[in-house]
C-alpha atoms as a PDB file:
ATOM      1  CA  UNK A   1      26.388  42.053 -32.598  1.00  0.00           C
ATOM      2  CA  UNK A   2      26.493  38.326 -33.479  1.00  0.00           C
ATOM      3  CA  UNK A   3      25.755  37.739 -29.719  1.00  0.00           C
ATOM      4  CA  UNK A   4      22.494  38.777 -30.031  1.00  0.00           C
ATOM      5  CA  UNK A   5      21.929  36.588 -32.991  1.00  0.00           C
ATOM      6  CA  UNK A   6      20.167  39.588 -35.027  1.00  0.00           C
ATOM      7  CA  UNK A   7      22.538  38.389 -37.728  1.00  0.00           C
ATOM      8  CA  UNK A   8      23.360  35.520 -39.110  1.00  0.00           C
ATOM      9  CA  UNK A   9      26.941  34.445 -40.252  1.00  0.00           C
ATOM     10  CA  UNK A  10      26.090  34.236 -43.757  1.00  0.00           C
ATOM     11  CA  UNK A  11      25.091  38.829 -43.350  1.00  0.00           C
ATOM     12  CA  UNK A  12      28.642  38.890 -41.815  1.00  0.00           C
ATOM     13  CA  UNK A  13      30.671  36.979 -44.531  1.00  0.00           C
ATOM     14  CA  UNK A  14      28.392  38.787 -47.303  1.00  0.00           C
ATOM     15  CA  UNK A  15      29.602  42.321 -45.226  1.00  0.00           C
ATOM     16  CA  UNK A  16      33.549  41.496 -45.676  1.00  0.00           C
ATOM     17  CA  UNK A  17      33.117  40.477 -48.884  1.00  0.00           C
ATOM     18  CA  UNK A  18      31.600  44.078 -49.487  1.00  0.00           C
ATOM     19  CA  UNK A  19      34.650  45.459 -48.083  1.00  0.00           C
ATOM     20  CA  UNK A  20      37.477  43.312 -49.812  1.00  0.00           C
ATOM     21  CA  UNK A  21      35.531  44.391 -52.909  1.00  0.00           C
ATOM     22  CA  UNK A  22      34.743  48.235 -52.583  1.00  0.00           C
ATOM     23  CA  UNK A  23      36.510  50.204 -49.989  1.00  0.00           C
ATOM     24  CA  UNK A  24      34.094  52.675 -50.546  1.00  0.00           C
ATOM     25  CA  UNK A  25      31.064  51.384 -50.259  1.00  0.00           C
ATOM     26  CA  UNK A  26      29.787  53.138 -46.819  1.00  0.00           C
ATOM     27  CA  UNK A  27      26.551  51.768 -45.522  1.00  0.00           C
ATOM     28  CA  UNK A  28      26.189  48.219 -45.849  1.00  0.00           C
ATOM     29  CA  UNK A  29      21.996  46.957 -45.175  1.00  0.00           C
ATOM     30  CA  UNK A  30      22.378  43.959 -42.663  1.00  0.00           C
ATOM     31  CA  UNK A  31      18.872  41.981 -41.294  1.00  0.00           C
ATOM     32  CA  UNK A  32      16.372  43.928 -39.813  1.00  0.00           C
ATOM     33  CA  UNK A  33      16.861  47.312 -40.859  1.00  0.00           C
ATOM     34  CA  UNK A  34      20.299  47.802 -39.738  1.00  0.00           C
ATOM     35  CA  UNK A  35      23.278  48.826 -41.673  1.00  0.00           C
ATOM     36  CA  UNK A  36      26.950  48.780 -41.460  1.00  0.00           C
ATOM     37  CA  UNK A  37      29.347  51.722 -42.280  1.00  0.00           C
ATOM     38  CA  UNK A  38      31.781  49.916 -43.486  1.00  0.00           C
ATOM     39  CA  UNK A  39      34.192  52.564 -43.930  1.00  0.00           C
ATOM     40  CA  UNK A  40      33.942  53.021 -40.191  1.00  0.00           C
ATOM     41  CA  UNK A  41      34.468  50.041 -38.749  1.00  0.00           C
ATOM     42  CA  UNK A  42      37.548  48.692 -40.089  1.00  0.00           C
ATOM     43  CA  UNK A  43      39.108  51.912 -39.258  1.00  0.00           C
ATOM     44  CA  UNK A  44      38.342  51.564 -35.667  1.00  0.00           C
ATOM     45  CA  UNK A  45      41.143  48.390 -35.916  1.00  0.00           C
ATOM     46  CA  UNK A  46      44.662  48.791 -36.398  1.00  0.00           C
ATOM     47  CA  UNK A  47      44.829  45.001 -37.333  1.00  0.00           C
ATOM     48  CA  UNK A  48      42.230  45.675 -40.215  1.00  0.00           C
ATOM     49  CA  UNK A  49      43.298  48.906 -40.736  1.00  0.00           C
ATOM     50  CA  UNK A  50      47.011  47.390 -41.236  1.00  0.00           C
ATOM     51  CA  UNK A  51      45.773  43.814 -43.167  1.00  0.00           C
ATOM     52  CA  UNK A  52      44.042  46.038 -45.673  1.00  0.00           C
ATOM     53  CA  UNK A  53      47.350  47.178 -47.183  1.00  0.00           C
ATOM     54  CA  UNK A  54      49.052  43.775 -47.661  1.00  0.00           C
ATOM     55  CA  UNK A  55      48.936  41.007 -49.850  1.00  0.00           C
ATOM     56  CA  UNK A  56      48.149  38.236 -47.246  1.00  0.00           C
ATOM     57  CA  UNK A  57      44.284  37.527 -48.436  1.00  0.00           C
ATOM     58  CA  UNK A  58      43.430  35.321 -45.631  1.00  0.00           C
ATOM     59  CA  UNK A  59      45.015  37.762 -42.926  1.00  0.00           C
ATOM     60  CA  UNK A  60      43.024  40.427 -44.820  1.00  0.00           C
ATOM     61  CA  UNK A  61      40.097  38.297 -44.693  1.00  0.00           C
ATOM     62  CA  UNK A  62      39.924  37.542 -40.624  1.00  0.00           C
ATOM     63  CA  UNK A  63      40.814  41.242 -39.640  1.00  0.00           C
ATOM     64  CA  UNK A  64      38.062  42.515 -41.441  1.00  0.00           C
ATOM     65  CA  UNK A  65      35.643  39.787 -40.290  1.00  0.00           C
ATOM     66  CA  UNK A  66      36.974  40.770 -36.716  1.00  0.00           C
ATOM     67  CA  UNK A  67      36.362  44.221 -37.088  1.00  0.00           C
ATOM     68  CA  UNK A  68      32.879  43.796 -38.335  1.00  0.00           C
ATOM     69  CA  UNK A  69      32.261  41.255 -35.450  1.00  0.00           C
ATOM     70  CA  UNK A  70      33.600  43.777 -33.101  1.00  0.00           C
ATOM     71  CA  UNK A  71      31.642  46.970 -34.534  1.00  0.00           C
ATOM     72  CA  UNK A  72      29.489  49.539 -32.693  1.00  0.00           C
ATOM     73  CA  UNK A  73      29.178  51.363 -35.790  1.00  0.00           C
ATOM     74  CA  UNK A  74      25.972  49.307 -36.639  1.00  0.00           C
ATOM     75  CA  UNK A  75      22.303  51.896 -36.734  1.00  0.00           C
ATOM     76  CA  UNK A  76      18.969  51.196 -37.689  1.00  0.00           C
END
């Protein structure tokens, strides 16, 4: 995804923010007409999956970004 520069690191912070704040908050509008489920695609990481349940923001913080930067759950 960020490969292909069709989004810009600013979309990507703005998308884990979305998902520290609202768990569920599904579709998430990135540039271009794509979205992000982003109930999906920190459930396709065990890492995320696991950070979400502790109290270690910063851990929490890089999983999801991972997760997002490692997504194939992005459409048009």
């Amino acid at each position: 995804m960020r490969k292909a520069t069709e989004v810009a690191d600013q979309e990507i912070e703005a998308a884990v923010d979305a998902v520290l704040a609202d768990f569920a908050t599904e579709a998430y509008l990135l540039a271009k007409g794509r979205t992000l489920d982003l109930v999906e695609t920190p459930d396709t990481n065990t890492r995320a999956v696991e950070a979400l349940t502790t109290d270690k923001p910063a851990w929490k913080r890089n999983m999801v970004q991972t997760a997002i930067l490692l997504s194939n759950s992005i459409g048009r």
